[in-house]
PDB file of N, CA and C in Angstrom:
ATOM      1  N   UNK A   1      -5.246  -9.070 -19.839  1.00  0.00           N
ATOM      2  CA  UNK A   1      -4.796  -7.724 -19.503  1.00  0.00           C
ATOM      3  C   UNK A   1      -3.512  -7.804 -18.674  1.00  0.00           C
ATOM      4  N   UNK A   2      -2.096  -7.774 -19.596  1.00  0.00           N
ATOM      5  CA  UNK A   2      -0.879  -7.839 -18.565  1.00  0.00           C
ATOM      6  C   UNK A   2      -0.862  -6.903 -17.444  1.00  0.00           C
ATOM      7  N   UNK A   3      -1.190  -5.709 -17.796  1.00  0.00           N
ATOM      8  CA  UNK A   3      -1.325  -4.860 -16.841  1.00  0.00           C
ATOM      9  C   UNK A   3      -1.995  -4.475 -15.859  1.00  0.00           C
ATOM     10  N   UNK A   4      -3.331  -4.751 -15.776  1.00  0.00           N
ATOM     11  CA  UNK A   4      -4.078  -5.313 -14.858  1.00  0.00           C
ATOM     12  C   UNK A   4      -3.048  -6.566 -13.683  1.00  0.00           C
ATOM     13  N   UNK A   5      -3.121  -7.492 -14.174  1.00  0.00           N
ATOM     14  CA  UNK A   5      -1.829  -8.591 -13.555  1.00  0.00           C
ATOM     15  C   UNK A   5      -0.512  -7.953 -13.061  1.00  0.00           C
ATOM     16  N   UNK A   6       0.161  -7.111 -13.658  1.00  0.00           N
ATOM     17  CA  UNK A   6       1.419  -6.159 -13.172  1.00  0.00           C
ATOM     18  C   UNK A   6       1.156  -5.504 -12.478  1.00  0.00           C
ATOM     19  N   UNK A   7       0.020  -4.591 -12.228  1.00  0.00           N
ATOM     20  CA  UNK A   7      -0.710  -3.624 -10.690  1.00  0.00           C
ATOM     21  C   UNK A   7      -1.291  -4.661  -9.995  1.00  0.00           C
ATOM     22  N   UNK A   8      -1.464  -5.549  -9.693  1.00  0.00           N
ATOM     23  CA  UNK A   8      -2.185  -6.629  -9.075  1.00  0.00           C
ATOM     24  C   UNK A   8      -0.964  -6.800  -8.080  1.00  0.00           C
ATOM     25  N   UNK A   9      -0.078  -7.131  -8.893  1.00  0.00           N
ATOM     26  CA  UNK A   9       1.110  -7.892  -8.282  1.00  0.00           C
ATOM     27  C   UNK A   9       2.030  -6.817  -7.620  1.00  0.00           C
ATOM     28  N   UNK A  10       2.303  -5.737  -8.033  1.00  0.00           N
ATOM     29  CA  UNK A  10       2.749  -4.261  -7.811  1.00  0.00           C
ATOM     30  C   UNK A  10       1.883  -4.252  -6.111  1.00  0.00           C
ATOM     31  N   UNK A  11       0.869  -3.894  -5.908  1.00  0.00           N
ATOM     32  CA  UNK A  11      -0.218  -3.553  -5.230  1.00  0.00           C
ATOM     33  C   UNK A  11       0.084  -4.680  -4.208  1.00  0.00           C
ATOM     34  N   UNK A  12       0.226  -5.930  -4.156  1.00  0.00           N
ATOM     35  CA  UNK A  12       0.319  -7.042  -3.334  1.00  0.00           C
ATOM     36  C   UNK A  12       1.698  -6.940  -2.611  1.00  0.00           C
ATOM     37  N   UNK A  13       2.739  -6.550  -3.814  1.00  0.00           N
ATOM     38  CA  UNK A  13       4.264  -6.232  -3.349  1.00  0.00           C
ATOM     39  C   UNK A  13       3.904  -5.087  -2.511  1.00  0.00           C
ATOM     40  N   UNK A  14       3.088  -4.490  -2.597  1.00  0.00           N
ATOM     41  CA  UNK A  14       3.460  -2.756  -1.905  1.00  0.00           C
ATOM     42  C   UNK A  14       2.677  -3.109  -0.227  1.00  0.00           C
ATOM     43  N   UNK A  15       1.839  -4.035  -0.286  1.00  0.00           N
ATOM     44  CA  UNK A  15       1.455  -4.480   0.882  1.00  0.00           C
ATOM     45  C   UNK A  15       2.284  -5.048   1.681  1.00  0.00           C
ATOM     46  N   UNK A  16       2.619  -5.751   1.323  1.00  0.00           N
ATOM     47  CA  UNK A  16       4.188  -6.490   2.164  1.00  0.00           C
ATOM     48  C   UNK A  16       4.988  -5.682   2.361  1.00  0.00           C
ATOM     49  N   UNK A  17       5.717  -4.902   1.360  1.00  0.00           N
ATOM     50  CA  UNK A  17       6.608  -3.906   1.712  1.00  0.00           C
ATOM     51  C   UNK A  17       6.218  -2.917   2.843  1.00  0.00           C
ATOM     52  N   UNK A  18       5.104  -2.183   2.596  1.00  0.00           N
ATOM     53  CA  UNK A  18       4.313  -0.876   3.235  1.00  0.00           C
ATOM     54  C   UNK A  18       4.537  -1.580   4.434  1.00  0.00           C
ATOM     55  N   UNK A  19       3.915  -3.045   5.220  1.00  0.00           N
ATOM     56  CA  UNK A  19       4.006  -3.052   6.433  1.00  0.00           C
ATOM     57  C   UNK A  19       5.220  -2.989   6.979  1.00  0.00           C
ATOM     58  N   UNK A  20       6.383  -3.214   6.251  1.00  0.00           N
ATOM     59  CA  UNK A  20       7.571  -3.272   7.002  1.00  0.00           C
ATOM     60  C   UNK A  20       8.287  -1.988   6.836  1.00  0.00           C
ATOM     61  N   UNK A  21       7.905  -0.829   6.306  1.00  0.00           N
ATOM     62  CA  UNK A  21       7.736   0.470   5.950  1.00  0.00           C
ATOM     63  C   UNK A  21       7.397   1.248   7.101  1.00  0.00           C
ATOM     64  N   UNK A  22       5.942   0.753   7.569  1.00  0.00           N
ATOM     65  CA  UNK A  22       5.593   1.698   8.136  1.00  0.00           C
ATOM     66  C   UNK A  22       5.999   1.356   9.875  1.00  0.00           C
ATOM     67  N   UNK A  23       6.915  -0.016  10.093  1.00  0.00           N
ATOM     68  CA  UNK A  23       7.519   0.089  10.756  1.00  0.00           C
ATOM     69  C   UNK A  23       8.771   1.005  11.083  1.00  0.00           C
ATOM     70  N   UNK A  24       9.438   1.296   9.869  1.00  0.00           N
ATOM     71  CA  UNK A  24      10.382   2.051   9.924  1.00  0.00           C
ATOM     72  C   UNK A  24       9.925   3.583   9.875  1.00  0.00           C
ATOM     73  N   UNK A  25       8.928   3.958   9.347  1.00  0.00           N
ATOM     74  CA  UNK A  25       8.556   5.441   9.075  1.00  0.00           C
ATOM     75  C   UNK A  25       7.919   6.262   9.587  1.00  0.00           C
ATOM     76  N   UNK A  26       6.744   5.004  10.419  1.00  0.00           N
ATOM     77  CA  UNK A  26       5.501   5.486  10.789  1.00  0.00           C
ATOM     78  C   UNK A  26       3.995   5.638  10.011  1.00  0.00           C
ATOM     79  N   UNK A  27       4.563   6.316   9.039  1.00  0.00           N
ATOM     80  CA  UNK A  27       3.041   5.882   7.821  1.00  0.00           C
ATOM     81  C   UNK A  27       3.653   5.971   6.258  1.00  0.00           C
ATOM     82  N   UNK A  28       2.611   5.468   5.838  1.00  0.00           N
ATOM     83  CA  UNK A  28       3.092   5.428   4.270  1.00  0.00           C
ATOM     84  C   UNK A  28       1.578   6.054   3.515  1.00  0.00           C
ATOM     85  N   UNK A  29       2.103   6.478   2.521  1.00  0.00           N
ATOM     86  CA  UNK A  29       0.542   6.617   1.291  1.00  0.00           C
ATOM     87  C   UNK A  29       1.279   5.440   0.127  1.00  0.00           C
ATOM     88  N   UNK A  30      -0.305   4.596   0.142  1.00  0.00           N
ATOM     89  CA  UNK A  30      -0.028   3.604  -0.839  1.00  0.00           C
ATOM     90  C   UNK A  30      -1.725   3.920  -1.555  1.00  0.00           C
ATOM     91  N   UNK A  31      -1.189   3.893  -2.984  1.00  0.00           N
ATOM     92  CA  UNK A  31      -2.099   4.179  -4.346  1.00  0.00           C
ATOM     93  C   UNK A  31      -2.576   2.332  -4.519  1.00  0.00           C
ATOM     94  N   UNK A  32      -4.267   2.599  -4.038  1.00  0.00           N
ATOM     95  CA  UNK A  32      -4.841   1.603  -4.582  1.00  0.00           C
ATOM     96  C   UNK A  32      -5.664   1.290  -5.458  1.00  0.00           C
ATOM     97  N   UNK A  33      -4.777   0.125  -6.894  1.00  0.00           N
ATOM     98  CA  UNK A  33      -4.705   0.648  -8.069  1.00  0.00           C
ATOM     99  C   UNK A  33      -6.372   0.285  -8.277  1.00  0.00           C
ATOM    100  N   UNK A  34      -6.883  -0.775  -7.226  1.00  0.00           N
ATOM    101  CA  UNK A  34      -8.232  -0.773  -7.685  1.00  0.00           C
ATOM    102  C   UNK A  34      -9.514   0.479  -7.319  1.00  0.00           C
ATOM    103  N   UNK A  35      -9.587   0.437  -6.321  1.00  0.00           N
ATOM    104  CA  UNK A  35     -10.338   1.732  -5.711  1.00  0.00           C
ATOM    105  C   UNK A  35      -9.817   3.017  -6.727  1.00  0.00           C
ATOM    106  N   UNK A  36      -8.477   3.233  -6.712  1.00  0.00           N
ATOM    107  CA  UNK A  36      -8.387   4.304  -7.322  1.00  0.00           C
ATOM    108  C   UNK A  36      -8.260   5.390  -6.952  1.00  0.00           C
ATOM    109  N   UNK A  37      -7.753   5.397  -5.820  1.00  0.00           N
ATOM    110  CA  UNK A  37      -7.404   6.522  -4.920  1.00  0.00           C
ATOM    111  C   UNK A  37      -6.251   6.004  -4.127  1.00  0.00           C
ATOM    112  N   UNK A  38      -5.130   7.399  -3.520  1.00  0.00           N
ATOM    113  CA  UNK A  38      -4.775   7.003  -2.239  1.00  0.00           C
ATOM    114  C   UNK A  38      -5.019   7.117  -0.586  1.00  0.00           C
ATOM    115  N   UNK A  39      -5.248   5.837  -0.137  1.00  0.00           N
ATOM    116  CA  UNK A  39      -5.100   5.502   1.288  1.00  0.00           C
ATOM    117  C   UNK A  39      -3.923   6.062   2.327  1.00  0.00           C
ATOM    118  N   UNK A  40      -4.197   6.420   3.021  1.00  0.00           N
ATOM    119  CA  UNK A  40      -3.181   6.877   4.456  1.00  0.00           C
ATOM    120  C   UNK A  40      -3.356   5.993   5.391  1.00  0.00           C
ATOM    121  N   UNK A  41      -2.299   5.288   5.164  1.00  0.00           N
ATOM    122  CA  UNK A  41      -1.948   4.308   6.304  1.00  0.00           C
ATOM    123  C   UNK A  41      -1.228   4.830   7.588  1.00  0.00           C
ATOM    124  N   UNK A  42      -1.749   4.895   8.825  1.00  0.00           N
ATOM    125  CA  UNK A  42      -1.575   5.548  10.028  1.00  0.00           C
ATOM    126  C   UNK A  42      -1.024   4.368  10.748  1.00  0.00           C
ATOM    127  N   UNK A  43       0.725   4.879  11.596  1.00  0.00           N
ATOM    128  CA  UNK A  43       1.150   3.999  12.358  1.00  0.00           C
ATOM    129  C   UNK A  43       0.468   3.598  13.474  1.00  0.00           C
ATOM    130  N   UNK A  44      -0.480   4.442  13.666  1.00  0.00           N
ATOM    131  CA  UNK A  44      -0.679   4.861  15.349  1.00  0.00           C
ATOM    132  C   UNK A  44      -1.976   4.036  15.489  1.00  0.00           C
ATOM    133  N   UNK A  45      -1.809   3.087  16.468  1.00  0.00           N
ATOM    134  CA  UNK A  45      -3.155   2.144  16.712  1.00  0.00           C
ATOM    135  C   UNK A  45      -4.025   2.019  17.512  1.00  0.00           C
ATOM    136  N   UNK A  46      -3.878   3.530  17.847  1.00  0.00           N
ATOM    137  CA  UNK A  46      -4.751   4.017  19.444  1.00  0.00           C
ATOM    138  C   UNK A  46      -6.293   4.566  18.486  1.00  0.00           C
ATOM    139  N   UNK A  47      -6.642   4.427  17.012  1.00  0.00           N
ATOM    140  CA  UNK A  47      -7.355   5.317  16.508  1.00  0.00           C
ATOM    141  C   UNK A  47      -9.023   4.262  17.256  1.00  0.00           C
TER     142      UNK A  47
END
């Protein structure tokens, strides 16, 4: 399944990226292709 393997790898890139993202932004929404929903990633680490 290439595509399976291409969101795998997509999804792994967006992890790396997102953290250095949400340094700059504060939060990000990243679509996780397995679960299947999107997550809200919160800058704030007082939660």
């Amino acid at each position: 399944m290439e595509s399976l393997e291409r969101a795998e790898a997509a999804w792994t890139w967006l992890r790396a990226e997102g953290g250095a993202r949400r340094e700059r932004e504060g939060c990000i929404d990243m679509k996780d292709p397995q679960a299947g929903k999107t997550v809200r990633v919160s800058h704030s680490s007082g939660d």
